[in-house]
PDB file of N, CA and C in Angstrom:
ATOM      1  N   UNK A   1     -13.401 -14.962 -19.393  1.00  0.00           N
ATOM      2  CA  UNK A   1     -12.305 -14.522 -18.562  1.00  0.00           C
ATOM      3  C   UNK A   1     -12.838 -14.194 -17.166  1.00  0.00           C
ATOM      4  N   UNK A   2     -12.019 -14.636 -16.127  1.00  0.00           N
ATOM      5  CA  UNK A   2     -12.603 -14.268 -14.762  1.00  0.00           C
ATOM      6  C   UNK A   2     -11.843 -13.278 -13.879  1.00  0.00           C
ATOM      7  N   UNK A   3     -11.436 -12.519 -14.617  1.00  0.00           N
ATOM      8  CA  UNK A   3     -10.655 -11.285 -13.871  1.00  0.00           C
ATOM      9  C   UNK A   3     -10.920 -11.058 -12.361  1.00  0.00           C
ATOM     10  N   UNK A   4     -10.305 -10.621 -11.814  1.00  0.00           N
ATOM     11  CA  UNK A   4     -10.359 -10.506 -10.205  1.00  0.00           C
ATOM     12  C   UNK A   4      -9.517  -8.922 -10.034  1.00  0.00           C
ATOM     13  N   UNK A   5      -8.771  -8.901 -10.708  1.00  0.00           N
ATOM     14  CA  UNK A   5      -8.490  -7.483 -10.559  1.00  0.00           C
ATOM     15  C   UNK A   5      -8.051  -6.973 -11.901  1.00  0.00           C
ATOM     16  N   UNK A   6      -7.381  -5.553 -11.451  1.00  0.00           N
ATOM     17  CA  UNK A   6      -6.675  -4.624 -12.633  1.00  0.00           C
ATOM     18  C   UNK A   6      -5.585  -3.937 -11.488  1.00  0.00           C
ATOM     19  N   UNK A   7      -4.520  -4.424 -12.214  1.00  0.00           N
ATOM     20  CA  UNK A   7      -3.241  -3.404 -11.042  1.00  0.00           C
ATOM     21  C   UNK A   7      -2.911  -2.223 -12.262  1.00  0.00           C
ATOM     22  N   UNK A   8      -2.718  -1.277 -11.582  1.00  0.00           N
ATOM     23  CA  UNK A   8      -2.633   0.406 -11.798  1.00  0.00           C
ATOM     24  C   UNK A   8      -1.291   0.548 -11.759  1.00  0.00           C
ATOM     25  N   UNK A   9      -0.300   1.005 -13.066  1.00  0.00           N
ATOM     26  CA  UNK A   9       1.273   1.536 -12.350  1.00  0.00           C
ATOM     27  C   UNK A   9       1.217   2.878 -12.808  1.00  0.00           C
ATOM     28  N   UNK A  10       1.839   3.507 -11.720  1.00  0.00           N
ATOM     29  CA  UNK A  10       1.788   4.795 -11.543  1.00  0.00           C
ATOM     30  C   UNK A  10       3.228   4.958 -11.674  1.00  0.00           C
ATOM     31  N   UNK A  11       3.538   5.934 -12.369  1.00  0.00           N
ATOM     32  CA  UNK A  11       4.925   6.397 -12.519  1.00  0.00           C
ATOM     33  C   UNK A  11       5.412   8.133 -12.014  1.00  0.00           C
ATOM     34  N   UNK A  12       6.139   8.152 -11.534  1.00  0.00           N
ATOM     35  CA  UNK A  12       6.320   9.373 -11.206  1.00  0.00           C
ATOM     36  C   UNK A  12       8.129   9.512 -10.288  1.00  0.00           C
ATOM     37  N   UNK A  13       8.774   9.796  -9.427  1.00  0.00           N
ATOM     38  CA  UNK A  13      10.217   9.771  -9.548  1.00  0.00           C
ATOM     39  C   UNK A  13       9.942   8.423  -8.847  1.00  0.00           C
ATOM     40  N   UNK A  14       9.220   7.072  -8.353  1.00  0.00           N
ATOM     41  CA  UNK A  14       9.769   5.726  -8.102  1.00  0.00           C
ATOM     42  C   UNK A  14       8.442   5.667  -8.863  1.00  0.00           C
ATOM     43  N   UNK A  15       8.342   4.152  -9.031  1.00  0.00           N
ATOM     44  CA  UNK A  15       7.165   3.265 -10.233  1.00  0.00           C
ATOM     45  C   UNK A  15       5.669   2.705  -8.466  1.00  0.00           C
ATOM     46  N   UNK A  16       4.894   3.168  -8.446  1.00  0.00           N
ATOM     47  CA  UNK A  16       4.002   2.213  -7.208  1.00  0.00           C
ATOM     48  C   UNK A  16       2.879   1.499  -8.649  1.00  0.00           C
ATOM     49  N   UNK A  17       1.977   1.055  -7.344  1.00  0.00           N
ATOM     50  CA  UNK A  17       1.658   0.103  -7.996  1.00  0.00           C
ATOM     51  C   UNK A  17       0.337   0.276  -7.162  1.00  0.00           C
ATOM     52  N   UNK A  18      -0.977   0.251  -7.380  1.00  0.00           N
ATOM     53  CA  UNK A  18      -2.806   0.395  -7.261  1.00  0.00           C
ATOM     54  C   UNK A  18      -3.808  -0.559  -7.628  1.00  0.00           C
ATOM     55  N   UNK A  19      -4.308  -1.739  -7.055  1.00  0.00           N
ATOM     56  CA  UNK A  19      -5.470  -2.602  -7.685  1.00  0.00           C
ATOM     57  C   UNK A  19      -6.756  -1.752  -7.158  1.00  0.00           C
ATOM     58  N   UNK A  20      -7.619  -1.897  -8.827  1.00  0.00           N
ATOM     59  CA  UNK A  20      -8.640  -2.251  -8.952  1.00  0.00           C
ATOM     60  C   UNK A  20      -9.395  -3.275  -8.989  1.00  0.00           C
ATOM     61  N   UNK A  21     -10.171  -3.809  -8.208  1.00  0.00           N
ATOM     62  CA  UNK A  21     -10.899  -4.528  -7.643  1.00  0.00           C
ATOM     63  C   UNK A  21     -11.680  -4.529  -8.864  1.00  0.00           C
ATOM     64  N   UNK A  22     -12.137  -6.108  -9.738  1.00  0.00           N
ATOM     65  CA  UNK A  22     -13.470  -6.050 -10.173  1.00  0.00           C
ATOM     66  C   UNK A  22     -14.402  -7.201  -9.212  1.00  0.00           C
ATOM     67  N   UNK A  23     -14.046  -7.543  -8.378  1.00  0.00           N
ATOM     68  CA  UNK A  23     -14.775  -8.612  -7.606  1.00  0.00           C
ATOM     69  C   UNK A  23     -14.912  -7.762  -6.119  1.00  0.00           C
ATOM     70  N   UNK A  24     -16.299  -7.802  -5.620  1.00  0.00           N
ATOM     71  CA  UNK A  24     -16.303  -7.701  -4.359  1.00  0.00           C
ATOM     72  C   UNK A  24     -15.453  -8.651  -3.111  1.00  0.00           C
ATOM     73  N   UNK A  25     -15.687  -8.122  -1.794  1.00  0.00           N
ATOM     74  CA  UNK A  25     -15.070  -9.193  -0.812  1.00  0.00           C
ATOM     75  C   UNK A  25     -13.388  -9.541  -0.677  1.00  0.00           C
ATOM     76  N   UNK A  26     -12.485  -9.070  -1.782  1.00  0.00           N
ATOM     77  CA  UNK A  26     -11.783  -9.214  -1.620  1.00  0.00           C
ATOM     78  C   UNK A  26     -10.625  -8.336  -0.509  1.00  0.00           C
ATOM     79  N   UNK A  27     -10.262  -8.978   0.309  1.00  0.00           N
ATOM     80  CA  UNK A  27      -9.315  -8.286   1.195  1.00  0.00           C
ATOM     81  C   UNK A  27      -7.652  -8.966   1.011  1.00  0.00           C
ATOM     82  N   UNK A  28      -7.023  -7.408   1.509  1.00  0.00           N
ATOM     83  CA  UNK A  28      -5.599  -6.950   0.832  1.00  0.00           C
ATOM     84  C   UNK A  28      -4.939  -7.648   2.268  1.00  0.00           C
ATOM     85  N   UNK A  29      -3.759  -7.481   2.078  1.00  0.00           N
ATOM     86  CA  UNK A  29      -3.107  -7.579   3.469  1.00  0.00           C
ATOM     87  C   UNK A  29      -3.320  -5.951   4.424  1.00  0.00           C
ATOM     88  N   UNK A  30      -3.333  -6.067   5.153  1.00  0.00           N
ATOM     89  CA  UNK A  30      -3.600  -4.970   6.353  1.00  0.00           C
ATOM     90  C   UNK A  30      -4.626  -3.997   5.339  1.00  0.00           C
ATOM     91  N   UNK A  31      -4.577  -2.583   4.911  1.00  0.00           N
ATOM     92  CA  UNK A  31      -5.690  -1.943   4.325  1.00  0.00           C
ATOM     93  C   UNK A  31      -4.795  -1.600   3.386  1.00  0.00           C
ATOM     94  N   UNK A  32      -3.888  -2.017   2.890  1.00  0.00           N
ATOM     95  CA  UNK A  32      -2.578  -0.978   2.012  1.00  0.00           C
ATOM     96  C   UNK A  32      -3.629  -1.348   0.575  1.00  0.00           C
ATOM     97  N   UNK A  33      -3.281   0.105   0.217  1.00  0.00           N
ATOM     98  CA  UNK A  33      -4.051   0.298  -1.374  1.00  0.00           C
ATOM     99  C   UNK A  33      -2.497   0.598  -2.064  1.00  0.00           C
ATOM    100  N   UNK A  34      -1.586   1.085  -2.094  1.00  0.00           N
ATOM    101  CA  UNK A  34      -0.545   1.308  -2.516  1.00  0.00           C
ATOM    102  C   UNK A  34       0.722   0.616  -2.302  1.00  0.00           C
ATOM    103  N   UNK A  35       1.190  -0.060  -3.305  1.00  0.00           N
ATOM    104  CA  UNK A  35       2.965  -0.576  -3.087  1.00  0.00           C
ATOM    105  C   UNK A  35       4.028  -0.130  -4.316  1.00  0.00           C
ATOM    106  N   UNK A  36       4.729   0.430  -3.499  1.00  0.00           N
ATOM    107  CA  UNK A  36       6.219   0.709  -3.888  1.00  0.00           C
ATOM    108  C   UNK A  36       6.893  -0.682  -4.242  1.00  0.00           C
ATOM    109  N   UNK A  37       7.485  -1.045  -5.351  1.00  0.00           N
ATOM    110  CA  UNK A  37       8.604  -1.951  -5.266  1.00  0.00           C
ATOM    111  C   UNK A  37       9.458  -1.590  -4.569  1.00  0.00           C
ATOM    112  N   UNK A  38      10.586  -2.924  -4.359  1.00  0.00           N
ATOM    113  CA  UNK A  38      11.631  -2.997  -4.292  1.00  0.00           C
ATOM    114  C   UNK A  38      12.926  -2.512  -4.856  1.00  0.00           C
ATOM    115  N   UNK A  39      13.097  -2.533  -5.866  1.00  0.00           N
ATOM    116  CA  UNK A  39      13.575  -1.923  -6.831  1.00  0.00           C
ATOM    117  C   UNK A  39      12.983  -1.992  -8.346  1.00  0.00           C
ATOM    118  N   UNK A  40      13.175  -1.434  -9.618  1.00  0.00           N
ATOM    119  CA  UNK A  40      12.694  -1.041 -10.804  1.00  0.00           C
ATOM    120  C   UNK A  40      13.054  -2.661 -11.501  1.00  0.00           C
ATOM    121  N   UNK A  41      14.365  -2.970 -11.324  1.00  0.00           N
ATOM    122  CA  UNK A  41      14.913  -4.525 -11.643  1.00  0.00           C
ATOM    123  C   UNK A  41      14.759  -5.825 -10.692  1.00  0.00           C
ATOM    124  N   UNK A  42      13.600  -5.791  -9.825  1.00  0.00           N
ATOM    125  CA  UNK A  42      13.257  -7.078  -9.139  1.00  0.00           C
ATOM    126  C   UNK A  42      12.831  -7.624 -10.001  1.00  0.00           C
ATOM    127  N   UNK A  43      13.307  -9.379  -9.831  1.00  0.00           N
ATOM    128  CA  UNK A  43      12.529 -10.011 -10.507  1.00  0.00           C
ATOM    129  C   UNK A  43      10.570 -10.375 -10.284  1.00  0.00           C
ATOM    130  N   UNK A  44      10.470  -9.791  -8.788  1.00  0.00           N
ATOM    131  CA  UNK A  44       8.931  -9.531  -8.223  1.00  0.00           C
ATOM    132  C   UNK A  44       8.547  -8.105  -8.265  1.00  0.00           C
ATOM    133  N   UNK A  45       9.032  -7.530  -9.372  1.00  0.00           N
ATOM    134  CA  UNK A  45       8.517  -6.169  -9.527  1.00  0.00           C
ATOM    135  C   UNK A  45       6.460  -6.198  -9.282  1.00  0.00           C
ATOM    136  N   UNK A  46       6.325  -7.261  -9.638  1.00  0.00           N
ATOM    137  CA  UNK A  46       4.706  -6.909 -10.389  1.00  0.00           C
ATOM    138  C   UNK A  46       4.324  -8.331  -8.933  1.00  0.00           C
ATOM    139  N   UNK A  47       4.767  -9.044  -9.187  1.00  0.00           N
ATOM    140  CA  UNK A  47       4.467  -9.786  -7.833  1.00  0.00           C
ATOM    141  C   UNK A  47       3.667  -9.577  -6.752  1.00  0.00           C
ATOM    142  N   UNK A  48       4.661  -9.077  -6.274  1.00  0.00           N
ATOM    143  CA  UNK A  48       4.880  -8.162  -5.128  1.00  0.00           C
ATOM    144  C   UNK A  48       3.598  -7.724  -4.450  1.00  0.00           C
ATOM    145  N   UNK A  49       3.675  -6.952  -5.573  1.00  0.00           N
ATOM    146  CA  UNK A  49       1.764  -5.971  -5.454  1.00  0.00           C
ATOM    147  C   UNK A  49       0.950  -7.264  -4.989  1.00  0.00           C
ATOM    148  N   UNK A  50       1.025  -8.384  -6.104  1.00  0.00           N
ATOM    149  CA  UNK A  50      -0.042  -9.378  -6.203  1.00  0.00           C
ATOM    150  C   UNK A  50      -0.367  -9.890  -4.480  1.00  0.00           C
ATOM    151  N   UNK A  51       0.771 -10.050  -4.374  1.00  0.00           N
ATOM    152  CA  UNK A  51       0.766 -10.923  -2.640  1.00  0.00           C
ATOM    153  C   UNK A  51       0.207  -9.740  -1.858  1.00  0.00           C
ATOM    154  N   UNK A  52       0.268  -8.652  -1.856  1.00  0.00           N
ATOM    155  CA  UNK A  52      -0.329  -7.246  -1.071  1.00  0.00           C
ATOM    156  C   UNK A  52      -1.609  -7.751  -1.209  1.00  0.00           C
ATOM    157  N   UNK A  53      -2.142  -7.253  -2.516  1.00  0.00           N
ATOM    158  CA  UNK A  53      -3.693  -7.051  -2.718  1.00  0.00           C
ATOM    159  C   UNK A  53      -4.471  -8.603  -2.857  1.00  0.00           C
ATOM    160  N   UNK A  54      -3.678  -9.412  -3.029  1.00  0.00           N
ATOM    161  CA  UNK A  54      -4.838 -10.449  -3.235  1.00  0.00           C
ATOM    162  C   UNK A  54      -4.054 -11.539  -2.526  1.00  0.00           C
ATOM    163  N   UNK A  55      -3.709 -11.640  -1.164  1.00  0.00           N
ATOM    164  CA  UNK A  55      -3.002 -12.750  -0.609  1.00  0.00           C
ATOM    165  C   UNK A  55      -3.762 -14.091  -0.492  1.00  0.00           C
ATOM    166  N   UNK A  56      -4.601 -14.091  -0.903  1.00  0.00           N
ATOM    167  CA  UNK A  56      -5.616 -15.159  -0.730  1.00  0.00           C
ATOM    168  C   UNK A  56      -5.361 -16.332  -1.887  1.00  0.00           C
ATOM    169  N   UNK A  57      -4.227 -15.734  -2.845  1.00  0.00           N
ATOM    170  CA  UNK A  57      -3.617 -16.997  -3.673  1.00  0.00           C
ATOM    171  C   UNK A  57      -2.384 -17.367  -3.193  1.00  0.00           C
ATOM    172  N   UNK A  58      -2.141 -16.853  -2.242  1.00  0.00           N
ATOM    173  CA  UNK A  58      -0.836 -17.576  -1.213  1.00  0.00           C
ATOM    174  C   UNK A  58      -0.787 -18.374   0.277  1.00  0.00           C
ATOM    175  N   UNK A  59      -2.155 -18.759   0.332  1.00  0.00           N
ATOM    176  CA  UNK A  59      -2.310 -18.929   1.693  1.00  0.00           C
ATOM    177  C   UNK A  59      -1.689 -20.131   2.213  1.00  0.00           C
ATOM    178  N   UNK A  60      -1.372 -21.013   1.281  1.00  0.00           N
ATOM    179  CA  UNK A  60      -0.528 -21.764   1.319  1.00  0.00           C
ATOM    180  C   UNK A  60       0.918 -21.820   1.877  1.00  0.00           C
ATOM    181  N   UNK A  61       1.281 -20.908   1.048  1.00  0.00           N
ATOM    182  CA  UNK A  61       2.780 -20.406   1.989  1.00  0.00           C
ATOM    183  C   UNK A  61       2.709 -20.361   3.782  1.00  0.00           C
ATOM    184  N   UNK A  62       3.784 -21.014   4.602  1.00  0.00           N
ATOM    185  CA  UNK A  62       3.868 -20.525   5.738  1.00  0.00           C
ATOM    186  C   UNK A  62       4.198 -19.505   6.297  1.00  0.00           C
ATOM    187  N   UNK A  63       4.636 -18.791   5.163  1.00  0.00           N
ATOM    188  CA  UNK A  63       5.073 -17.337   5.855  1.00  0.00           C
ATOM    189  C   UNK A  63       4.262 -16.248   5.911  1.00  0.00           C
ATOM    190  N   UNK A  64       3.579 -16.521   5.165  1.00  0.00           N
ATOM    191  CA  UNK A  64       2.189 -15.691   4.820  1.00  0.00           C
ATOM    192  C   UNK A  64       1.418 -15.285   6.265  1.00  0.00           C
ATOM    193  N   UNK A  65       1.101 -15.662   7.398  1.00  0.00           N
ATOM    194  CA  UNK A  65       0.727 -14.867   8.467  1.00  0.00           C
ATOM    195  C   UNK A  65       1.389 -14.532   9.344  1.00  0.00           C
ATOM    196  N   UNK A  66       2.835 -14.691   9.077  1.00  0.00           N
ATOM    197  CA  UNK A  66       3.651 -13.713  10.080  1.00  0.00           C
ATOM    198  C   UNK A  66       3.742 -12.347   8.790  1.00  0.00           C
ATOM    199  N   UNK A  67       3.852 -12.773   7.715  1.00  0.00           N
ATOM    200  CA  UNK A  67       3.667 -10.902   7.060  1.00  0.00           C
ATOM    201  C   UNK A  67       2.894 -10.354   7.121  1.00  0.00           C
ATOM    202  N   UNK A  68       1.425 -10.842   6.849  1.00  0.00           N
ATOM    203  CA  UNK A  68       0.426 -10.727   7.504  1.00  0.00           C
ATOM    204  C   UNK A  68       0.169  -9.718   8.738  1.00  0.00           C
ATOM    205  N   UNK A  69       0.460 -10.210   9.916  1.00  0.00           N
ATOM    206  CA  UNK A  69       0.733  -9.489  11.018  1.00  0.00           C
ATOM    207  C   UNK A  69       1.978  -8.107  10.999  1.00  0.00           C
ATOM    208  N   UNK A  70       2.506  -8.648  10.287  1.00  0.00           N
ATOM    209  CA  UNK A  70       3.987  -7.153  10.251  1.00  0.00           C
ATOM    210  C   UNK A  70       3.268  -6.112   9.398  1.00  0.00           C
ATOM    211  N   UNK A  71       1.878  -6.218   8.730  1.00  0.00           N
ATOM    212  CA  UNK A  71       1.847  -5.398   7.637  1.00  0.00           C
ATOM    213  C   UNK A  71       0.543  -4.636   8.110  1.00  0.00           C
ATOM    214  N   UNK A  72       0.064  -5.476   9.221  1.00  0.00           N
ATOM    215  CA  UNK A  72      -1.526  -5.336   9.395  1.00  0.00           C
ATOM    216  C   UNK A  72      -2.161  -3.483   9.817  1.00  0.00           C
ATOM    217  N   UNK A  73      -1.390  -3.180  10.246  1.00  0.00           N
ATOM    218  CA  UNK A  73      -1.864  -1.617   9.994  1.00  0.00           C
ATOM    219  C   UNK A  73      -1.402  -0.614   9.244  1.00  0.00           C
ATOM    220  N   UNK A  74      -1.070  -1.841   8.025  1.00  0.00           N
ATOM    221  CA  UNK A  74      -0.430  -0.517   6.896  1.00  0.00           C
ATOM    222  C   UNK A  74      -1.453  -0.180   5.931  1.00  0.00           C
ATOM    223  N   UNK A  75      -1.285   0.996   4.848  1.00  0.00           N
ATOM    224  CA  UNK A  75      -2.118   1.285   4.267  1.00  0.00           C
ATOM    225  C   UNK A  75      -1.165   1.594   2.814  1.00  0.00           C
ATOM    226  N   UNK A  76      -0.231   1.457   3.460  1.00  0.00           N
ATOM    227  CA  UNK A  76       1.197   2.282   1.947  1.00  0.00           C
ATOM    228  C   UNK A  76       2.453   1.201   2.249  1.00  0.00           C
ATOM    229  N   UNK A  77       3.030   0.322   1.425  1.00  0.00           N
ATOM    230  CA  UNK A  77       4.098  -0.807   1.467  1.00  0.00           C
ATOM    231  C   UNK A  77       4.794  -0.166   0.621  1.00  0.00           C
ATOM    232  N   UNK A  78       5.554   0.281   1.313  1.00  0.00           N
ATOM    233  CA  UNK A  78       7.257   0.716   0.375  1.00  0.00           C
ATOM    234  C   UNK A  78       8.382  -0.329   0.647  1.00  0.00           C
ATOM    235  N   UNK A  79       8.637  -1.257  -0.560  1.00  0.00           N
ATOM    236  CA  UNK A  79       9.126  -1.891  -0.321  1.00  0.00           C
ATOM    237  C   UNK A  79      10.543  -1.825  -0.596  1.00  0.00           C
ATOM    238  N   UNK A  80      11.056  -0.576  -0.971  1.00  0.00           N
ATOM    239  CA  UNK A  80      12.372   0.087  -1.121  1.00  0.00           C
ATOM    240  C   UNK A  80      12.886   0.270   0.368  1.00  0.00           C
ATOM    241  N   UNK A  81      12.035   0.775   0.939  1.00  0.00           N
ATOM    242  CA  UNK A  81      12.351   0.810   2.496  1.00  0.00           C
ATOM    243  C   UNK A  81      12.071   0.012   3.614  1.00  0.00           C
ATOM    244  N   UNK A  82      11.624  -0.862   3.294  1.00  0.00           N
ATOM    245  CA  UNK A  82      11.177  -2.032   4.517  1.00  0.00           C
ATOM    246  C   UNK A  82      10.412  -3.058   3.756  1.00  0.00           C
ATOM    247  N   UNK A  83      11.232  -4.297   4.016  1.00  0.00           N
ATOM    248  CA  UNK A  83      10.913  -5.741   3.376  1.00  0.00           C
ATOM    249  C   UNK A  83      10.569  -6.292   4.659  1.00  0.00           C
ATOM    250  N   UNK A  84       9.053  -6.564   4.565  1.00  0.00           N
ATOM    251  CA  UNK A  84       8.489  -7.331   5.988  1.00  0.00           C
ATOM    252  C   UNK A  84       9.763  -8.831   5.922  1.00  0.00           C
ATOM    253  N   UNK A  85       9.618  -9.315   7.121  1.00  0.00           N
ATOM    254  CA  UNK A  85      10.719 -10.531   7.388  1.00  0.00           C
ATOM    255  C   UNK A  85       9.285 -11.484   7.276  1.00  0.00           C
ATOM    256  N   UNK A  86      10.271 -12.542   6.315  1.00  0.00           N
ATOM    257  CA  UNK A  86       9.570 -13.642   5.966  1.00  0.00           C
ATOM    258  C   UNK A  86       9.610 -13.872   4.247  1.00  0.00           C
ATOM    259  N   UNK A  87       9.679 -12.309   4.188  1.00  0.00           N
ATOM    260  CA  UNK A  87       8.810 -12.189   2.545  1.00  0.00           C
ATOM    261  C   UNK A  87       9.516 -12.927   1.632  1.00  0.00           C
ATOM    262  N   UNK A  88      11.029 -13.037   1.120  1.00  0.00           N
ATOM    263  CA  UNK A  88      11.530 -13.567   0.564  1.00  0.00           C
ATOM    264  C   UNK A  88      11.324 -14.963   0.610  1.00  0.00           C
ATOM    265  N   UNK A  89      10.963 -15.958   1.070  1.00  0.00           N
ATOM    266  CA  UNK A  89      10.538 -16.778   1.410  1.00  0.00           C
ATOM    267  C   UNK A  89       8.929 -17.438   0.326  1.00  0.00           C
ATOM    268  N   UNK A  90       8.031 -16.163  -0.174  1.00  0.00           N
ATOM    269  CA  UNK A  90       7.395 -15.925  -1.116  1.00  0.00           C
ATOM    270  C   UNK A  90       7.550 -16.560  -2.109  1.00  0.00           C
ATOM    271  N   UNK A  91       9.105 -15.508  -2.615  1.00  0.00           N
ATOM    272  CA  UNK A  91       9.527 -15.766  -4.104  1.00  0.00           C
ATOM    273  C   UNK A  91       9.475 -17.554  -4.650  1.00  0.00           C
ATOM    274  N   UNK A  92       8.980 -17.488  -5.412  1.00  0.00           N
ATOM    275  CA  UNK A  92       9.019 -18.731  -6.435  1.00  0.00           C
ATOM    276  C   UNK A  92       7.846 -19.120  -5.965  1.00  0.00           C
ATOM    277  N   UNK A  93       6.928 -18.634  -5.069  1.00  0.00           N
ATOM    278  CA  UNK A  93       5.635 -19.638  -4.685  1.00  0.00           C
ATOM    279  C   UNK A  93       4.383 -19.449  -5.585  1.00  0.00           C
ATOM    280  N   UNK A  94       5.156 -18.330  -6.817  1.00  0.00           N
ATOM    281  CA  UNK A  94       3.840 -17.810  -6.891  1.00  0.00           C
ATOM    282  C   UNK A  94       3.494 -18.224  -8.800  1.00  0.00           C
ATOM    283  N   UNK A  95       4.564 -19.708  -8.793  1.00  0.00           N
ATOM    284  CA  UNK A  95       4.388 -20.287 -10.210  1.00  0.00           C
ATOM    285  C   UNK A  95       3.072 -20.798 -10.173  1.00  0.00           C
ATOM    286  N   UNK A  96       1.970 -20.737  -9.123  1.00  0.00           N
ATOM    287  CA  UNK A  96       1.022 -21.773  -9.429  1.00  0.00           C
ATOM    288  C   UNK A  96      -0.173 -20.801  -9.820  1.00  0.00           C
ATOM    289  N   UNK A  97       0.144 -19.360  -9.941  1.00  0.00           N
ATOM    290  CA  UNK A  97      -1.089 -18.635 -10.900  1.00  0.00           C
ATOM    291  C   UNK A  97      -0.457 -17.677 -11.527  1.00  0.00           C
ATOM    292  N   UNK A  98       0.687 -18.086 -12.482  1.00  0.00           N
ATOM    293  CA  UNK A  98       1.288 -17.351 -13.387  1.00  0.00           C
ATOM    294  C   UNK A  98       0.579 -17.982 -14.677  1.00  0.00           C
TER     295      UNK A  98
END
């Protein structure tokens, strides 16, 4: 098995979400260690996180460095309260490492 990470859900009055890193070198979008979903019933509940912490399996996507840039000095993505523009655009891209 070649694990690359471990995502963390934290529960408490909303659900976030924490990777553990087992691979060095890997970089997140901007420094964010923490994401909030969207809501509890997204269908990118768990997603979501993925494209945060390990965008480097989306680079493909074109939208990917304008979020990139909208996100770049974050450290905390609440995505209940602010959906970078572009992001939806994501969804469905991410059948090729499910």
């Amino acid at each position: 098995m070649n694990a690359v990470f471990i995502i963390l859900e934290q529960q408490g009055n909303r659900i976030s979400y924490q990777m553990f890193y087992l691979r060095e070198g890997i970089k997140t979008i901007g420094n964010i260690k923490t994401v909030v979903p969207e809501s509890t019933d997204s269908n990118s509940l768990l997603m979501d996180s993925v494209i945060a912490f390990y965008p480097e399996w989306f680079s493909k996507c074109k939208s990917l460095p304008g979020i990139m840039s909208q996100l770049k000095d974050k450290d905390f993505l609440d995505l209940d309260q602010e959906m970078p523009e572009g992001s939806k655009n994501l969804e469905g891209k991410q059948d090729h490492i499910i």
